[in-house]
Protein backbone atom coordinates (compact mmCIF):
# COMPACT_ATOMS: atom_id res chain seq x y z
CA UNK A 1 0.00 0.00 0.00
CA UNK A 2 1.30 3.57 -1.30
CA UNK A 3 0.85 6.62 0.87
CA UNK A 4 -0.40 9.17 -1.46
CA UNK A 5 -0.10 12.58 0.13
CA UNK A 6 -3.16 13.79 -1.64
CA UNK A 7 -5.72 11.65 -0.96
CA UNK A 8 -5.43 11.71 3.13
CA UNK A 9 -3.68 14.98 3.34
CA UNK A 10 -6.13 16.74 5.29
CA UNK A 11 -6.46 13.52 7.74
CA UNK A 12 -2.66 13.34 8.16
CA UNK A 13 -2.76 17.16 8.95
CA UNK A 14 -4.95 16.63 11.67
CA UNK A 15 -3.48 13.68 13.22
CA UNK A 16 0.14 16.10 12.84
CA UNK A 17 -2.32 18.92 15.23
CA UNK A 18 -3.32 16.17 17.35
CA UNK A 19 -0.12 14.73 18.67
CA UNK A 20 1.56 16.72 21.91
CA UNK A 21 4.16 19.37 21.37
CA UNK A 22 7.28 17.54 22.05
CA UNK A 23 9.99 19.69 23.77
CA UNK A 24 13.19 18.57 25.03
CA UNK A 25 12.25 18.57 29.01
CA UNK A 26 15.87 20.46 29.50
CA UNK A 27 18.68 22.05 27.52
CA UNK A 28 21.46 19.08 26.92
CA UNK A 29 24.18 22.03 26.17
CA UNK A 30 25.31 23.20 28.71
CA UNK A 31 25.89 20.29 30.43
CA UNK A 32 27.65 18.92 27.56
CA UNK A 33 29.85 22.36 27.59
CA UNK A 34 31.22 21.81 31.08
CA UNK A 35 32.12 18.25 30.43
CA UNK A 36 34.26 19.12 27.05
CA UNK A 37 35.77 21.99 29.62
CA UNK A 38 36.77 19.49 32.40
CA UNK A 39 38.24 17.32 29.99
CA UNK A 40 40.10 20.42 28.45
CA UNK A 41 41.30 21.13 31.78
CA UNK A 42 42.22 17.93 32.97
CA UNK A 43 44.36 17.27 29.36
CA UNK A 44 46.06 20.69 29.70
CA UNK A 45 46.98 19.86 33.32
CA UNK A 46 48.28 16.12 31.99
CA UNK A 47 49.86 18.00 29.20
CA UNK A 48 51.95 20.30 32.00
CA UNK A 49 52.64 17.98 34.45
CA UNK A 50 53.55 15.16 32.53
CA UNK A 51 56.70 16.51 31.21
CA UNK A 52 57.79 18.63 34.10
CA UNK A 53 57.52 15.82 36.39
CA UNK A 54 59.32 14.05 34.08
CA UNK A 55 62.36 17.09 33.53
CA UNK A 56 61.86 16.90 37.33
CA UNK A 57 62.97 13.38 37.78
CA UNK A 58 65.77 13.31 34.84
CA UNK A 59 67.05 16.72 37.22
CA UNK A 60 67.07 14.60 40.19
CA UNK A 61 68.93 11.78 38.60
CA UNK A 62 71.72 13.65 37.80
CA UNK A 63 71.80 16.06 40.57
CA UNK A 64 71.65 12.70 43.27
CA UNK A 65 75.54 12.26 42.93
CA UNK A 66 76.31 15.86 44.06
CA UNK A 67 73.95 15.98 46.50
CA UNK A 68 75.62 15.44 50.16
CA UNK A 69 72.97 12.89 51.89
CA UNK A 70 75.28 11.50 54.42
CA UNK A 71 73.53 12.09 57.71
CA UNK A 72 76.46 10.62 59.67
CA UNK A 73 79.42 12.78 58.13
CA UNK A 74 82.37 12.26 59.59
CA UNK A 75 83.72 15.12 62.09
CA UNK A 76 86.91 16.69 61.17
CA UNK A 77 90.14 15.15 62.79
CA UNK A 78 90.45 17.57 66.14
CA UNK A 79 93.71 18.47 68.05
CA UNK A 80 93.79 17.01 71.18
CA UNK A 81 93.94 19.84 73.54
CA UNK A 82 94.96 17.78 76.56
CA UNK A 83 98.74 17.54 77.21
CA UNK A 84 100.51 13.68 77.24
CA UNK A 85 101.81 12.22 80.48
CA UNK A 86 103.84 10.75 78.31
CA UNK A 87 108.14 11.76 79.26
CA UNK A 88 109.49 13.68 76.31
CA UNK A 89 112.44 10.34 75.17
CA UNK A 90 109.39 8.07 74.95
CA UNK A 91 107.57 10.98 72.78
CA UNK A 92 110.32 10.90 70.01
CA UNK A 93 110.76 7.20 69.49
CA UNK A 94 106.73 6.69 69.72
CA UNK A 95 106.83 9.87 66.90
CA UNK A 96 109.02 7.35 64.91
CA UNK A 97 107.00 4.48 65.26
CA UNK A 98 103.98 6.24 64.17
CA UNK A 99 105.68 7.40 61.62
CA UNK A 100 106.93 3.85 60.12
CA UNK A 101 103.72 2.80 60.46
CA UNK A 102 102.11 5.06 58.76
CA UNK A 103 104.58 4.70 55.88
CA UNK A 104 103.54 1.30 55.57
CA UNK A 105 99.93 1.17 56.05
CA UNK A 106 99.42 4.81 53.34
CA UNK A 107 101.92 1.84 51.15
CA UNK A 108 98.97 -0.90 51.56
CA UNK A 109 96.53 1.67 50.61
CA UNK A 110 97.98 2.91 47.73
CA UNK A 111 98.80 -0.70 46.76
CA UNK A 112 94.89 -1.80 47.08
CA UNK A 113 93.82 1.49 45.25
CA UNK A 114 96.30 0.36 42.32
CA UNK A 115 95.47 -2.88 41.83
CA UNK A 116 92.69 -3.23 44.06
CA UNK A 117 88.72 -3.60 43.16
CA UNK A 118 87.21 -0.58 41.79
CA UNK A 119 84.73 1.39 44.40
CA UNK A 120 80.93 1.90 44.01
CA UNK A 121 79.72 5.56 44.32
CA UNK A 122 79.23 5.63 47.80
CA UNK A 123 82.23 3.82 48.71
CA UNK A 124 84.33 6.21 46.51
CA UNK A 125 82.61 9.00 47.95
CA UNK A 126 83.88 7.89 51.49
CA UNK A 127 87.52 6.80 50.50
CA UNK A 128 87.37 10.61 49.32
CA UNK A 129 86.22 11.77 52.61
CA UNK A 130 88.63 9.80 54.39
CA UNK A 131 91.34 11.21 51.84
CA UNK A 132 90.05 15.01 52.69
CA UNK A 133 90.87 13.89 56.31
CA UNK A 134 93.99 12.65 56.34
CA UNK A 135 95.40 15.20 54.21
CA UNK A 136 93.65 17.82 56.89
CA UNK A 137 96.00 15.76 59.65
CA UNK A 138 98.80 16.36 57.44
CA UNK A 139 98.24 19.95 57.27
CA UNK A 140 98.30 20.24 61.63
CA UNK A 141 100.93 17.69 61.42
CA UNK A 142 102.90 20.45 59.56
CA UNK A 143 101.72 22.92 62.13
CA UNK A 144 102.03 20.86 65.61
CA UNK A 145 104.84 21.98 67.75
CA UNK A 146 104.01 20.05 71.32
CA UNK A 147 105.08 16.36 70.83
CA UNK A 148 101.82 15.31 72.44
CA UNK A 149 100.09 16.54 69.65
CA UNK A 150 102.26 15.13 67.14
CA UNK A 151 101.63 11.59 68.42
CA UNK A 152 98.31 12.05 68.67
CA UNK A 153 98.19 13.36 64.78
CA UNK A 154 100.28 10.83 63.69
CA UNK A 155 97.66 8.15 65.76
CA UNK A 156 94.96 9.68 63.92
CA UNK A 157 96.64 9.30 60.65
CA UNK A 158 96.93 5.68 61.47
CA UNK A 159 93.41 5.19 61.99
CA UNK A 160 92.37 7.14 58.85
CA UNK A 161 94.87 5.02 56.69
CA UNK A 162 93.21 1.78 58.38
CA UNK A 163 89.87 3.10 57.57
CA UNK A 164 90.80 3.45 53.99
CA UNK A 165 92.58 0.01 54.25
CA UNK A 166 89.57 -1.41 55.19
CA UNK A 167 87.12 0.50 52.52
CA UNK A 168 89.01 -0.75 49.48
CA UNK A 169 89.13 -4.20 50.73
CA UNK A 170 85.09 -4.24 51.09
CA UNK A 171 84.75 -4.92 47.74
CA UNK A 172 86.38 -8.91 48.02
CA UNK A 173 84.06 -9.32 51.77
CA UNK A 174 80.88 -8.81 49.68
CA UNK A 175 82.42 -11.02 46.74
CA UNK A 176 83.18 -13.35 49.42
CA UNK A 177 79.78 -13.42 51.33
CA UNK A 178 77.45 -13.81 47.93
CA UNK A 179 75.55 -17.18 47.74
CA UNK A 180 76.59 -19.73 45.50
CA UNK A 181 73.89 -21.24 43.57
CA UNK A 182 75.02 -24.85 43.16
CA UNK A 183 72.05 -25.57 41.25
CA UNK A 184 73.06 -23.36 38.09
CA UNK A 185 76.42 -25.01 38.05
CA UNK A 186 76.15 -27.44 34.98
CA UNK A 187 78.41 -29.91 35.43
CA UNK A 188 80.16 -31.39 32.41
């Protein structure tokens, strides 16, 4: 069956009349406008804080070497301000004995830095701290004039050089406390 607009024009026009106005019950639009502008907003704020906390963290990465986070810095070697009880022939020859030993023990260290295993950051960061300090000794060694304070440089000296001693040679205690894994070994 063909409509034919002629025919029932006038009954179609009437049943058009009839029907209820039909009116969108609110405006969609603006509604519609504020989500498109939280969207632009929350994009533009991706857009900006994206890359800067990215720039942020590539900044941080390199910075993290230079920064200084040691909380437990070492003090700087002190004088001793009290005087030894020590007599003044026993002063001399322990002077001398510091002094040989020290010789050898800045020899060991030098030795172990040669040929020894490299140092991780923080390690080398502490054998340079230690360095700082013993060549801040040197410079009051250079200035001490009571022998009680020259043996007590010279002690500290000692100690520093042992401290280094021992920092180089933490690379081989770590190699020597790792796990071995027997069960990767393949065994020919």
């Amino acid at each position: 069956m063909k409509y034919d607009p002629g025919k029932d024009a006038a009954s179609l026009a009437a049943a058009l009349r009839a029907l209820p106005a039909s009116a969108p019950t609110h405006d969609a639009w603006p509604e519609l406008a504020a989500r498109i502008r939280r969207r632009h907003v929350a994009r533009r704020a991706v857009w900006f804080t994206l890359p800067a906390a990215f720039a942020a963290g590539i900044a941080l990465a390199l910075a993290w070497p230079h920064l200084q986070l040691d909380t437990h810095a070492s003090s700087p070697a002190r004088i001793a301000a009290e005087p030894a009880t020590h007599p003044a022939a026993s002063t001399a020859s322990d002077i001398a004995t510091l002094q040989a030993s020290s010789s050898r023990w800045q020899a060991w260290v030098q030795k172990l830095d040669r040929d020894g295993a490299p140092l991780d950051g923080a390690q080398l960061a502490k054998a340079v701290a230690l360095q700082d300090q013993i060549g801040l000794v040197d410079l009051q060694l250079s200035a001490a004039s009571k022998p009680s304070t020259t043996v007590d440089l010279w002690q500290q000296r000692v100690v520093l050089l042992q401290q280094l001693g021992l920092l180089h040679l933490q690379p081989y205690a770590v190699a020597e406390q790792a796990p071995t894994h027997s069960s990767h070994v393949i065994s020919l």
